[in-house]
Protein backbone atom coordinates (compact mmCIF):
# COMPACT_ATOMS: atom_id res chain seq x y z
CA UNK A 1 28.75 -1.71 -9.21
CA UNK A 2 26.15 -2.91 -6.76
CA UNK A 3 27.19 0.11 -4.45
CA UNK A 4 27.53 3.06 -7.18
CA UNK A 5 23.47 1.67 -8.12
CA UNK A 6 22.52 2.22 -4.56
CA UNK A 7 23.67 5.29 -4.37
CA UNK A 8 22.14 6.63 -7.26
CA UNK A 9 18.92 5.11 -6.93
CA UNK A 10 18.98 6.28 -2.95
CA UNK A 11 19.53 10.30 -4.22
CA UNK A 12 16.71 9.72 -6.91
CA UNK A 13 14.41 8.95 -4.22
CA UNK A 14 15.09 11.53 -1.98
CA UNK A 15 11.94 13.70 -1.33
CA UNK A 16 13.50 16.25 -3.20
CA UNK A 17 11.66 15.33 -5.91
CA UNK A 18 8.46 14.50 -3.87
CA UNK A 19 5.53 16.64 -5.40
CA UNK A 20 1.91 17.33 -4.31
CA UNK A 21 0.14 16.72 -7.76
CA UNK A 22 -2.52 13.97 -8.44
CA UNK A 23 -1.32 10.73 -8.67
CA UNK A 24 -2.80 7.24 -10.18
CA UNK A 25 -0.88 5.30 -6.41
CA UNK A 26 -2.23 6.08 -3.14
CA UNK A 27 0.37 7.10 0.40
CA UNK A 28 0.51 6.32 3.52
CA UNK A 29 -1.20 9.61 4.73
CA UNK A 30 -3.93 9.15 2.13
CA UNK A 31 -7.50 7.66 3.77
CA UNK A 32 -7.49 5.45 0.81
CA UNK A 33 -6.03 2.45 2.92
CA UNK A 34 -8.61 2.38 5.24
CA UNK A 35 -11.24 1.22 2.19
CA UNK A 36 -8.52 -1.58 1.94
CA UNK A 37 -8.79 -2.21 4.94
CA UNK A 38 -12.61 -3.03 5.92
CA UNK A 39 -12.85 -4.02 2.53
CA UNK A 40 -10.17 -7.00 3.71
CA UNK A 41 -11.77 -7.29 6.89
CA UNK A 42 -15.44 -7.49 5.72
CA UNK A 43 -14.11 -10.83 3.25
CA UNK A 44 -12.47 -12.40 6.23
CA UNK A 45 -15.19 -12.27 8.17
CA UNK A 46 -17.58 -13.40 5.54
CA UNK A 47 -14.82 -16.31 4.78
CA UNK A 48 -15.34 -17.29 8.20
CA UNK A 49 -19.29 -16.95 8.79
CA UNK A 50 -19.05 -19.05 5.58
CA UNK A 51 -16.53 -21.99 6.51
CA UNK A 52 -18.10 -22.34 10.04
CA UNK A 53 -21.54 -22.78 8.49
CA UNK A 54 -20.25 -25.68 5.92
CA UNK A 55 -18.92 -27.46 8.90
């Protein structure tokens, strides 16, 4: 069973059915991840300018 699933779930992901219209989740090629990541890398670093002055 676990085998006839995978294959069926592997074909309906196949970029066949891929399609360039707007969607609501962002991909790898989008520039979206980049907001991400400062975003990530601006609370880190304030996490850190923060811990280092309650020490």
């Amino acid at each position: 069973m676990k085998t006839a699933l995978f294959a069926i779930v592997t074909a309906a992901a196949t970029p066949a059915f891929a399609h360039s219209g707007l969607h609501m989740h962002p991909h790898a090629d989008d520039p979206s991840w980049l907001v991400l990541l400062m975003s990530g890398l601006a609370v880190a670093a304030a996490a850190i300018v923060a811990w280092t002055r309650l020490k």
